[in-house]
Each structure stands twice: as structure tokens, then as C-alpha cells.
N, C-alpha and C. Protein backbone atom coordinates (compact mmCIF):
# COMPACT_ATOMS: atom_id res chain seq x y z
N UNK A 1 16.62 160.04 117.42
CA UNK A 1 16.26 161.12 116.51
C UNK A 1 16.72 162.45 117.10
N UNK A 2 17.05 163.20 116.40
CA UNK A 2 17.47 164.72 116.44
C UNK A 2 16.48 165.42 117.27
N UNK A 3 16.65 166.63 118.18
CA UNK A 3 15.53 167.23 118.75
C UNK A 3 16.09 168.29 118.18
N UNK A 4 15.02 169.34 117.83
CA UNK A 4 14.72 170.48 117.63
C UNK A 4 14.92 171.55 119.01
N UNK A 5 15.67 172.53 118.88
CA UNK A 5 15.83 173.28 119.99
C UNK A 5 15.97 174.74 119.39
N UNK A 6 14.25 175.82 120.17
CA UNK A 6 14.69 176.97 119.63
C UNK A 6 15.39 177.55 121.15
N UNK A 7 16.48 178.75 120.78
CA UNK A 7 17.83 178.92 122.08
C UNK A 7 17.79 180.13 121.19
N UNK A 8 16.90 180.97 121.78
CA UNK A 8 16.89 182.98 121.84
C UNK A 8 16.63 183.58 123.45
N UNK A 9 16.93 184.71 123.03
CA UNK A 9 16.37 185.77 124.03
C UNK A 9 15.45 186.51 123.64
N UNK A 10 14.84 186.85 124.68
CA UNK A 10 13.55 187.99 124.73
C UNK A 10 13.63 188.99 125.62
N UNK A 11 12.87 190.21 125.17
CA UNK A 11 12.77 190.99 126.67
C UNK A 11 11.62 190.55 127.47
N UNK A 12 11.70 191.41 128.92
CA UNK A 12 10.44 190.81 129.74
C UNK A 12 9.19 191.00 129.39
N UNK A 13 8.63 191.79 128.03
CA UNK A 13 7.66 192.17 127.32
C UNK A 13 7.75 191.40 126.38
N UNK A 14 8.77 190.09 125.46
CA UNK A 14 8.24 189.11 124.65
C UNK A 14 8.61 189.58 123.31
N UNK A 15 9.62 190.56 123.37
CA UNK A 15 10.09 190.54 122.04
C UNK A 15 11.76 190.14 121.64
N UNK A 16 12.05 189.57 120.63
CA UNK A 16 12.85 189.33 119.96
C UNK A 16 13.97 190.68 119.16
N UNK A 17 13.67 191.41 119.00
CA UNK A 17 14.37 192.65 118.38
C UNK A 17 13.30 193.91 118.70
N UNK A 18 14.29 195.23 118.81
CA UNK A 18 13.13 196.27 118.73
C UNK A 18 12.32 196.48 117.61
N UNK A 19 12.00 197.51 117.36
CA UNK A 19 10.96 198.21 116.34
C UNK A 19 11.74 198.36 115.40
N UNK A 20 12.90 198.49 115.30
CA UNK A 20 13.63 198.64 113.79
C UNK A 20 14.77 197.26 113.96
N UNK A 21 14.00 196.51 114.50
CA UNK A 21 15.17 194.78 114.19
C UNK A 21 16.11 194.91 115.11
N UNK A 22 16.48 195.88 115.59
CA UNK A 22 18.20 195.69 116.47
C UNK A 22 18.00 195.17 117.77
N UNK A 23 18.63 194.46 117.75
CA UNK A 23 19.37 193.97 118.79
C UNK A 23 20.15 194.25 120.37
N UNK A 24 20.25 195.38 119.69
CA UNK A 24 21.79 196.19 121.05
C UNK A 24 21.14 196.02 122.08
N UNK A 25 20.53 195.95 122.98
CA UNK A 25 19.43 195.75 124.29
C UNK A 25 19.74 194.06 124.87
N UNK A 26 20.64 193.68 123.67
CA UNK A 26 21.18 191.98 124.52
C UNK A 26 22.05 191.89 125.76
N UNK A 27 21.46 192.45 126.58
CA UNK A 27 22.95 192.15 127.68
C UNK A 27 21.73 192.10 129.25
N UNK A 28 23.04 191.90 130.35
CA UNK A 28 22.36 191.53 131.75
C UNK A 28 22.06 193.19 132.16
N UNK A 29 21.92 193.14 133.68
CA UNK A 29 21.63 194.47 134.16
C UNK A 29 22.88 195.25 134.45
N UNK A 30 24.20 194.72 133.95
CA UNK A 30 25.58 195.13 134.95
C UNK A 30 26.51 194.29 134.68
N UNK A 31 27.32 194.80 135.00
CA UNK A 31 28.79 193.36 134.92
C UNK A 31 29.08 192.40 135.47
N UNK A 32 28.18 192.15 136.10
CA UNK A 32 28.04 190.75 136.93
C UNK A 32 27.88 189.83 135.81
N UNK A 33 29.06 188.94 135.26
CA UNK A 33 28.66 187.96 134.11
C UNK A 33 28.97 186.89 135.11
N UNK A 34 29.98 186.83 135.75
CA UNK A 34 30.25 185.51 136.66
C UNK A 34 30.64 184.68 135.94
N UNK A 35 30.18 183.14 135.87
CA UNK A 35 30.87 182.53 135.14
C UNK A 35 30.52 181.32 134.56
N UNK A 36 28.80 182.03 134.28
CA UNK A 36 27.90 181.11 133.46
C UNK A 36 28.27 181.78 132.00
N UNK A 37 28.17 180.50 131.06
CA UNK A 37 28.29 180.99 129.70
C UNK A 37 27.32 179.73 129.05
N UNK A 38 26.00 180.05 129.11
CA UNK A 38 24.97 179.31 128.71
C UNK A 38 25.41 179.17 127.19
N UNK A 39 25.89 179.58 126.16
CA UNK A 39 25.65 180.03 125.05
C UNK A 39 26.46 178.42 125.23
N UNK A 40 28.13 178.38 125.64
CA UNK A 40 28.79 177.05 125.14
C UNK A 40 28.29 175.76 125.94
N UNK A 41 27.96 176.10 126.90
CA UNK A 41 26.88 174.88 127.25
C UNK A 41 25.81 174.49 126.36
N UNK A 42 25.01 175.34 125.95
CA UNK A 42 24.28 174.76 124.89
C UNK A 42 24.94 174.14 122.86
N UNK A 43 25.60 174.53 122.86
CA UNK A 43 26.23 174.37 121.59
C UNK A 43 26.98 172.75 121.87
N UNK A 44 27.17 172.75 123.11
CA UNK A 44 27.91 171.29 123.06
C UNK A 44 27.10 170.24 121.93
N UNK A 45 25.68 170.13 122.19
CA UNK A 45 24.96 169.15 121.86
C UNK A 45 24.36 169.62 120.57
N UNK A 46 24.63 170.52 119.56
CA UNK A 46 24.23 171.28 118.37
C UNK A 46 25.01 170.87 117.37
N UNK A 47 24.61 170.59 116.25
CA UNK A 47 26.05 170.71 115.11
C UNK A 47 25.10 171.22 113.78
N UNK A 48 24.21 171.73 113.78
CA UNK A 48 23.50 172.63 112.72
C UNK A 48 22.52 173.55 113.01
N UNK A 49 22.43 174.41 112.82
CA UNK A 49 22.00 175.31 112.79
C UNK A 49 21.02 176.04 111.89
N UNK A 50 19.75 176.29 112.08
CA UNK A 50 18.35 176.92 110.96
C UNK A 50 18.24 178.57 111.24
N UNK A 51 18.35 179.40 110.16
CA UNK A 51 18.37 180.40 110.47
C UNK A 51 17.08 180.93 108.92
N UNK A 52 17.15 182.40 109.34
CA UNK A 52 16.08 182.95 108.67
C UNK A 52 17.29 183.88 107.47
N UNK A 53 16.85 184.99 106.67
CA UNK A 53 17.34 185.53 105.86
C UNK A 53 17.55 186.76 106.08
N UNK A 54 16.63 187.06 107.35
CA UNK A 54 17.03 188.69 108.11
C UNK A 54 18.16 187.91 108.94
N UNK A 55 18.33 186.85 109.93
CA UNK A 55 18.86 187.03 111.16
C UNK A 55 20.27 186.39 110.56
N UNK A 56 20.51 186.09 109.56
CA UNK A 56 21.39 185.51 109.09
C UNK A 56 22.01 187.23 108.50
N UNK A 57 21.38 188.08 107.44
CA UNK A 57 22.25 189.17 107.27
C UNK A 57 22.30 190.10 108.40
N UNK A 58 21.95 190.14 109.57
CA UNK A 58 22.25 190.77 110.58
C UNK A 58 23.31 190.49 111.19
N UNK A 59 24.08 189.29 111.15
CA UNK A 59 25.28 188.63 111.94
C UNK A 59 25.80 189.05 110.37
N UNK A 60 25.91 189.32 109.51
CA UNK A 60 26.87 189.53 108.59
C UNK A 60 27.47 190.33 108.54
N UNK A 61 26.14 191.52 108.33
CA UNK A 61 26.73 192.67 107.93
C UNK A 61 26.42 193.41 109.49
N UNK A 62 25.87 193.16 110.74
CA UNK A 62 26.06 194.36 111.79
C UNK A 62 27.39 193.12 112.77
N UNK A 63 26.36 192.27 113.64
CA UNK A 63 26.29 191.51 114.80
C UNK A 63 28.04 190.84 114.44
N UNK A 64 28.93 190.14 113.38
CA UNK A 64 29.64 189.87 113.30
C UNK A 64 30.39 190.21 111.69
N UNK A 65 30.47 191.33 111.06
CA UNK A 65 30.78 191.50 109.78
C UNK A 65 31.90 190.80 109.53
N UNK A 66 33.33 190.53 110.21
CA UNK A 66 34.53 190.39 109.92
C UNK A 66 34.63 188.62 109.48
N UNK A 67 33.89 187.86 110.51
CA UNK A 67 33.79 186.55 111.21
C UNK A 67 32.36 185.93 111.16
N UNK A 68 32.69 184.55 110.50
CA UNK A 68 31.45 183.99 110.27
C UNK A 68 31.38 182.95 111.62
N UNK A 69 30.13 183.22 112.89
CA UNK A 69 31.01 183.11 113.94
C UNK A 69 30.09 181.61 114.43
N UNK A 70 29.09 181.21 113.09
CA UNK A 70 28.80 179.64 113.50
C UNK A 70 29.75 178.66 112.68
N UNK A 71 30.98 178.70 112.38
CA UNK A 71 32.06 177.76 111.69
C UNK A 71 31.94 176.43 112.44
N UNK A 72 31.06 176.22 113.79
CA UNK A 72 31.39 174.89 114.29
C UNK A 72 30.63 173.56 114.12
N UNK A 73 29.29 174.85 112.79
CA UNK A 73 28.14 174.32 112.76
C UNK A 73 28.01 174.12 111.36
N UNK A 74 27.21 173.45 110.59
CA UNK A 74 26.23 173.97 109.15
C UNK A 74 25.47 173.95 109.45
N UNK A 75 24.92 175.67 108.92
CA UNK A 75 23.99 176.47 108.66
C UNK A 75 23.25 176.42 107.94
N UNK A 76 21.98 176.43 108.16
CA UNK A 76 20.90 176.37 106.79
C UNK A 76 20.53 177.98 106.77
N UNK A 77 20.08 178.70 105.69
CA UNK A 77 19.70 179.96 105.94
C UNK A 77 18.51 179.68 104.60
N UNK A 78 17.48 179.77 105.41
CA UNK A 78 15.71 179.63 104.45
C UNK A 78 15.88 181.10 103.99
N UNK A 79 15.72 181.15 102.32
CA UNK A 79 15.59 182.37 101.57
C UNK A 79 15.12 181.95 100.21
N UNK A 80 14.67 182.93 99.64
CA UNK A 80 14.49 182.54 98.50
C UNK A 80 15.71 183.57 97.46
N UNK A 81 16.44 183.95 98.00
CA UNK A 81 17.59 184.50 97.12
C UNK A 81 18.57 183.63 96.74
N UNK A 82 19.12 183.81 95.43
CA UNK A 82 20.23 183.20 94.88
C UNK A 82 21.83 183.58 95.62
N UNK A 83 22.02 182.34 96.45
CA UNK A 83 23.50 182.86 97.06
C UNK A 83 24.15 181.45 96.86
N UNK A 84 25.50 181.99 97.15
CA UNK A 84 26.72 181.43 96.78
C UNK A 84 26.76 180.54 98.09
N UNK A 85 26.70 178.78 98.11
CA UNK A 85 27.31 178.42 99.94
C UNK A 85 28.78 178.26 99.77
N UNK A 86 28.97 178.04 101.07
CA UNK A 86 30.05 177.50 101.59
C UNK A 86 30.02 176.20 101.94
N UNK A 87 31.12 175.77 102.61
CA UNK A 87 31.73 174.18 103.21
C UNK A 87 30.33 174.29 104.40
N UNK A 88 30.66 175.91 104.70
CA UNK A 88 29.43 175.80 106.34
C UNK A 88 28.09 176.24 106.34
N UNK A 89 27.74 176.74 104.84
CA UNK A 89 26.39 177.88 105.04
C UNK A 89 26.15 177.58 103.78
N UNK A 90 24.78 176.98 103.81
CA UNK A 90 23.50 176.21 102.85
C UNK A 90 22.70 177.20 102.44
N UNK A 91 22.43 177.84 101.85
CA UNK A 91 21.28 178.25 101.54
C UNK A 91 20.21 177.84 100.47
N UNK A 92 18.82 177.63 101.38
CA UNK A 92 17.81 177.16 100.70
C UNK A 92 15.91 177.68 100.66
N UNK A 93 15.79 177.26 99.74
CA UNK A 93 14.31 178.23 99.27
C UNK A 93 13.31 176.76 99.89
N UNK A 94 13.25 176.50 100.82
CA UNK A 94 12.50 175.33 101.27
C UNK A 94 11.78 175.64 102.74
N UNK A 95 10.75 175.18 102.33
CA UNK A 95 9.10 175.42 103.80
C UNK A 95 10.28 174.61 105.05
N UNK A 96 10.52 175.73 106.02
CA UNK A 96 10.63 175.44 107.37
C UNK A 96 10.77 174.00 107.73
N UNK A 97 9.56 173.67 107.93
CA UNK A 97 8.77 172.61 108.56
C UNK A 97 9.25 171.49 107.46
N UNK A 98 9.64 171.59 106.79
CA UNK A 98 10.04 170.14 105.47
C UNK A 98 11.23 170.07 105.58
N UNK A 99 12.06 171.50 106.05
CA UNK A 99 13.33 170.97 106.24
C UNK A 99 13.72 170.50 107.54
N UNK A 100 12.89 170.54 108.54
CA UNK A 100 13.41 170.35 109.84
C UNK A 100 13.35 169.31 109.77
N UNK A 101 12.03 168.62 109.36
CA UNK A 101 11.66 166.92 109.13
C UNK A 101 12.37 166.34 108.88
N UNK A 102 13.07 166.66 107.55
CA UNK A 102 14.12 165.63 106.76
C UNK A 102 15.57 166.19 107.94
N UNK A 103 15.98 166.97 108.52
CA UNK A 103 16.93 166.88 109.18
C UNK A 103 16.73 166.22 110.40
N UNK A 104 15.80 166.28 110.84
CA UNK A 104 15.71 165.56 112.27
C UNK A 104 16.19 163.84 111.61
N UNK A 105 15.92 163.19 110.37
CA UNK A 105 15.62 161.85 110.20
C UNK A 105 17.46 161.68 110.08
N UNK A 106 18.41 163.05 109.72
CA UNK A 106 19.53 162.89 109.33
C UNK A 106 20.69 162.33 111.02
N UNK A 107 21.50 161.71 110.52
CA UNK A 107 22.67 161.64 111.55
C UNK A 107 22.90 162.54 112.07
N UNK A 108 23.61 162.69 113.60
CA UNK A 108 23.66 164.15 113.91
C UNK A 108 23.25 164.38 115.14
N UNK A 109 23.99 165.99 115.83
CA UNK A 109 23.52 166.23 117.15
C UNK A 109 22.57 167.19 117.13
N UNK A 110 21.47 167.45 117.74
CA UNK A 110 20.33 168.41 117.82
C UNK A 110 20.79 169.61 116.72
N UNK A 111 19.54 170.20 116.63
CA UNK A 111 19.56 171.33 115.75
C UNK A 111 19.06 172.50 116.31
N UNK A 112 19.89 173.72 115.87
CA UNK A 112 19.38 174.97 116.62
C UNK A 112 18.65 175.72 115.52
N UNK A 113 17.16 176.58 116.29
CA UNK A 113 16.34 177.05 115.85
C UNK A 113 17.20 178.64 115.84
N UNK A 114 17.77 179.48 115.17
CA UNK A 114 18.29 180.06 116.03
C UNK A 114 17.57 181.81 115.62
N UNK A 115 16.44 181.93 114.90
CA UNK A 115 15.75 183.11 114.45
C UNK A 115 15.59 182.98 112.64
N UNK A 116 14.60 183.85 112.39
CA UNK A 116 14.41 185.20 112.91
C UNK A 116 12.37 184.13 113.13
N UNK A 117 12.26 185.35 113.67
CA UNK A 117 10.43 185.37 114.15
C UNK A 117 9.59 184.94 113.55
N UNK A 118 9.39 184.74 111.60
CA UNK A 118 8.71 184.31 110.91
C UNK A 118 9.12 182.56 110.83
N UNK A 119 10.44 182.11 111.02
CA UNK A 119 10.69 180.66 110.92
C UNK A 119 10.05 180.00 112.38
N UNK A 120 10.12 180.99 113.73
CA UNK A 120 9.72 180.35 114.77
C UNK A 120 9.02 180.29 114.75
N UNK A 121 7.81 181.09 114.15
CA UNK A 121 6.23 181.07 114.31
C UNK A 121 6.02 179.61 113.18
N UNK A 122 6.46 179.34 112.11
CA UNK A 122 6.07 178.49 111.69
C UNK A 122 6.27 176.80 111.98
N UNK A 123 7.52 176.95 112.76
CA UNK A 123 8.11 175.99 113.35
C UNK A 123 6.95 175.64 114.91
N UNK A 124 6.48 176.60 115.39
CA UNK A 124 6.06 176.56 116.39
C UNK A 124 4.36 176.05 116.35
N UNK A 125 3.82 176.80 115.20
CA UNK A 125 2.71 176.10 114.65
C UNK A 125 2.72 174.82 114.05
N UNK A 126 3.40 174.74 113.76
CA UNK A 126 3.65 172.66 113.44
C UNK A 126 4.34 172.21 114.41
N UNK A 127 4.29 172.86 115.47
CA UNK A 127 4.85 171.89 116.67
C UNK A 127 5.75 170.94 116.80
N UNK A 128 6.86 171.74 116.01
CA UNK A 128 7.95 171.10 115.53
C UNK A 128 9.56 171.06 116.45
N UNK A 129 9.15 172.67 117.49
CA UNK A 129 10.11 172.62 118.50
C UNK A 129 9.93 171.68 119.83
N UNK A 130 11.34 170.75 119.67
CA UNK A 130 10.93 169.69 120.83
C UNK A 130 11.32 170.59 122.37
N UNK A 131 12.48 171.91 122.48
CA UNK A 131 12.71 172.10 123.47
C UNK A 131 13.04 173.78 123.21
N UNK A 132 13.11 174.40 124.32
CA UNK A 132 12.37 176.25 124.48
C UNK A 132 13.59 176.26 125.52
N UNK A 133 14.69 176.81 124.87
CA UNK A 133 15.46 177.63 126.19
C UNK A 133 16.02 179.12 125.59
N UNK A 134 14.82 179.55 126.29
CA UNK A 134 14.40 181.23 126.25
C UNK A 134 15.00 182.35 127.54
N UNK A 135 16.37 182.97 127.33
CA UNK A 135 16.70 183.91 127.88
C UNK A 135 15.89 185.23 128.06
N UNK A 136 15.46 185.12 129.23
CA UNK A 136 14.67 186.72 128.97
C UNK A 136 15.31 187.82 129.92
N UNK A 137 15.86 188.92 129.21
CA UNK A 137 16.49 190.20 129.46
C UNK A 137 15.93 190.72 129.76
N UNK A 138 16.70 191.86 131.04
CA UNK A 138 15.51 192.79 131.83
C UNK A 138 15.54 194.27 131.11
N UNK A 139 15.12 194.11 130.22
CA UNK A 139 14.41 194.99 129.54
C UNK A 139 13.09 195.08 129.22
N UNK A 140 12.22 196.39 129.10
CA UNK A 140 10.77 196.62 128.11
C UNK A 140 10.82 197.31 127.09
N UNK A 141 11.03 196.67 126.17
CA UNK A 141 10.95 197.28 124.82
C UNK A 141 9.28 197.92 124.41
N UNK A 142 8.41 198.19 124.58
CA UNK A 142 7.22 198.34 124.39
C UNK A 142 6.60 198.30 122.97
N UNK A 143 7.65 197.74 122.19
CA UNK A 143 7.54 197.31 120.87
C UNK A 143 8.20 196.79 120.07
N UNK A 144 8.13 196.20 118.47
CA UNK A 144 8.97 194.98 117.92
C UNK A 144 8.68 193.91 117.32
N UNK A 145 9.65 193.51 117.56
CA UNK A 145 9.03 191.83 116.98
C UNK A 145 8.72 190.55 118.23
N UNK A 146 7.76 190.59 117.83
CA UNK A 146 7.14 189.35 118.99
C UNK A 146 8.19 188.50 118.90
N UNK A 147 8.09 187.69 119.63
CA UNK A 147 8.70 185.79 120.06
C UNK A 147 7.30 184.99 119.31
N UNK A 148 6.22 185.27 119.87
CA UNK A 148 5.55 184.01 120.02
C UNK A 148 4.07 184.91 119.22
N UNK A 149 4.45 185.58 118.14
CA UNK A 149 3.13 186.09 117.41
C UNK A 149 2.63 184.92 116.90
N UNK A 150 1.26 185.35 116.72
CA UNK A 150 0.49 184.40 115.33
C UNK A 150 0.80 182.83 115.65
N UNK A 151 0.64 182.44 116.93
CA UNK A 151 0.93 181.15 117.46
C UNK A 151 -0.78 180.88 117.56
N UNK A 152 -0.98 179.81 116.52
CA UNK A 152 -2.30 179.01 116.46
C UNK A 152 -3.20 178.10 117.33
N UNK A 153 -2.55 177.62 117.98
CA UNK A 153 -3.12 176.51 118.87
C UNK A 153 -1.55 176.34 120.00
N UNK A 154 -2.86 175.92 121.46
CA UNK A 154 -1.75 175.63 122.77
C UNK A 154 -1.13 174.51 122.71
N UNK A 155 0.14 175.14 122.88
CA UNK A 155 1.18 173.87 123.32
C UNK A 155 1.62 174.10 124.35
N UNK A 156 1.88 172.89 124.97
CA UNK A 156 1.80 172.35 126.27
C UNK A 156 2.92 172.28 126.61
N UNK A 157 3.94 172.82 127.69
CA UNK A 157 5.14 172.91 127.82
C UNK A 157 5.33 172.01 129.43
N UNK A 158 6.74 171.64 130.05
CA UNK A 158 6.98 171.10 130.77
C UNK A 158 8.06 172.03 131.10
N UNK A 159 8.43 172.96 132.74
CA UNK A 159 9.63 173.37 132.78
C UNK A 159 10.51 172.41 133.25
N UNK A 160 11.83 172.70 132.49
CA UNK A 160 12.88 171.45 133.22
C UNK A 160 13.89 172.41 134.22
N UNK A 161 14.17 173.29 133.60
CA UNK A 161 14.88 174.44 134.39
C UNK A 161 14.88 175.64 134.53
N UNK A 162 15.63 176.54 135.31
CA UNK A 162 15.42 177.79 135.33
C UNK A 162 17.27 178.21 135.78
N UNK A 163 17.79 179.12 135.71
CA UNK A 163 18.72 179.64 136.13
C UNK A 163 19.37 181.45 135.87
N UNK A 164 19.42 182.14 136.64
CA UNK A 164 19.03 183.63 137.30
C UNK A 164 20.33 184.14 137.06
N UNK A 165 21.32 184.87 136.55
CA UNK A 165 22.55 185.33 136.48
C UNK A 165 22.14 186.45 135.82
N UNK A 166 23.06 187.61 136.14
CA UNK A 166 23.31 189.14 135.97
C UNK A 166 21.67 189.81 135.33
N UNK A 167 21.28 189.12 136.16
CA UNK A 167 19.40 190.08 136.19
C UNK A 167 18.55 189.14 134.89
N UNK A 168 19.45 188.44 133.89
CA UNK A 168 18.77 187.58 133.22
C UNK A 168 17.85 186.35 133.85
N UNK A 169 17.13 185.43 133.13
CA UNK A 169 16.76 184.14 133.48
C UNK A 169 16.70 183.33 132.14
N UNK A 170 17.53 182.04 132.37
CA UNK A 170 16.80 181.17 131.26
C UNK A 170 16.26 180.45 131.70
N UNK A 171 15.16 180.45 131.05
CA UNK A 171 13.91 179.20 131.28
C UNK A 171 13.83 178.39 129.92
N UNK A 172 14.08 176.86 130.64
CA UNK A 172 13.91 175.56 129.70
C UNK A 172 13.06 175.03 129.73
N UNK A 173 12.07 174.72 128.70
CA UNK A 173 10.90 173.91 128.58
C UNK A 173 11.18 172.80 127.39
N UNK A 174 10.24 171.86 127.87
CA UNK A 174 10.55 170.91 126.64
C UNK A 174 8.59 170.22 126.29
N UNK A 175 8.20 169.92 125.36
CA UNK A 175 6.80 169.74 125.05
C UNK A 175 6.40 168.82 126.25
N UNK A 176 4.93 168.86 126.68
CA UNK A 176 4.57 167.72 127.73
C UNK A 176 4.12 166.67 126.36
């Protein structure tokens, strides 16, 4: 069966975007990138992708306007607006949690959780993410959008890894 994998960043204060949604605050402390590139390490084992209806027009129209830059994937984008898909990008008016179900039962390599904050929280309350690899940036935003708001009941995590490059850390957990 398919595992569920949400694969974001946070700052060291636990948010996902600032106070007005942006983003720009994604980077290490310096140019030290070296010659980890977590992003294609993780995509190896992905071939679809769940997105929200903000974080999906943010890669449109700011984060990548020119280039639709998950082509390696199909995309689901949860909305309730009338849009046009593509060969690569689904869009559908369907509860989170009903679509992950029926995709996990589908053929296929893992699925990425990949934003915005209202799909993780619901995904996360049905305890639906099998694995947590959470970049956290050394930044304090002192406000925003949570990661982990309005989370109902404890779930029980297991760390499998950790790894430290240009002032970042990702930490991997997977459910105990």
C-alpha cells in the first residue's frame, strides 16, 4: 500500500508561511548548500502529489508562474472551483481524507502531502500521514500560519532521521 508523506518546511517557531502567506524566508543561513538536495531524494519514491487551492495558486502565479514545475507527478489540487485539468493537474471538490484513502488503495509510488495548512490539519487529524519529513529553517517568524494548528488528539511519532546542512535540519518521523 501507498504511504502518505507530508515533505514541508517550517520555521524554528512552527510556521509554514508568514502573516501574509509568503514564503521568501525559504532558504539556509548562507551559501553553504553543499551537496545535499533533499528535495530529489525525496521525489524518487513520489509519483502524485495532494495540494491545497492557496498552495497550488502560489506556485502559479508567484513561486513558479512560467513552469508548471510538478510535470513528474499528478497533482490533485482540493478546491471547490471550476477549473480546467490537464494530462498532470486534477482538480477536485473532495474531503481530504476520502481522497487519500481511495489513493493509497491505487497502484503507485507514495504520495506527497505537499500544503497548504488547512489539508494538513485535516489529514493529520485522521491520522492519515504515515511519514513527517519536516525541514525546519533558521528563522522566527513570530507569526503566520501554523504547521500543526488545531491538531486534535496525540500522535505518536518515531524519529528515523535527522540531517543538519546550511543551518537547516530535516527531521523524519514516521507513526509509532
Amino acid at each position: 500500500m501507498r504511504k502518505i508523506w507530508l515533505f514541508i518546511a517550517m520555521s524554528l517557531d512552527g510556521y509554514i508561511a508568514d502573516s501574509k502567506g509568503g514564503v521568501g524566508w525559504l532558504e539556509g543561513q548562507g551559501s553553504d548548500n553543499g551537496s545535499i538536495d533533499a528535495y530529489s531524494e525525496f521525489v524518487k519514491n513520489i509519483d502524485t502529489v495532494l495540494m491545497g487551492w492557496n498552495t497550488y495558486h502560489q506556485i502559479v502565479t508567484e513561486l513558479s508562474p512560467k513552469e508548471w514545475v510538478y510535470n513528474d507527478f499528478i497533482t490533485y489540487v482540493i478546491t471547490h472551483r471550476e477549473q480546467v485539468p490537464s494530462e498532470k493537474i486534477r482538480f477536485v471538490n473532495r474531503n481530504p481524507a476520502d481522497l487519500v484513502e481511495r489513493l493509497k488503495e491505487e497502484n503507485g509510488k507514495n504520495i506527497w502531502i505537499c500544503g497548504g495548512a488547512n489539508i494538513v490539519w485535516q489529514l493529520v487529524n485522521e491520522d492519515l500521514i504515515d511519514c513527517y519529513y519536516i525541514t525546519v529553517i533558521p528563522v522566527l517568524l513570530g507569526s503566520g500560519i501554523r504547521l500543526f494548528e488545531n491538531v486534535k488528539h496525540k500522535i505518536r511519532l518515531r524519529l528515523l532521521t535527522t540531517r543538519s546542512y546550511n543551518g537547516m535540519t530535516d527531521l523524519v518521523y514516521t507513526r509509532r
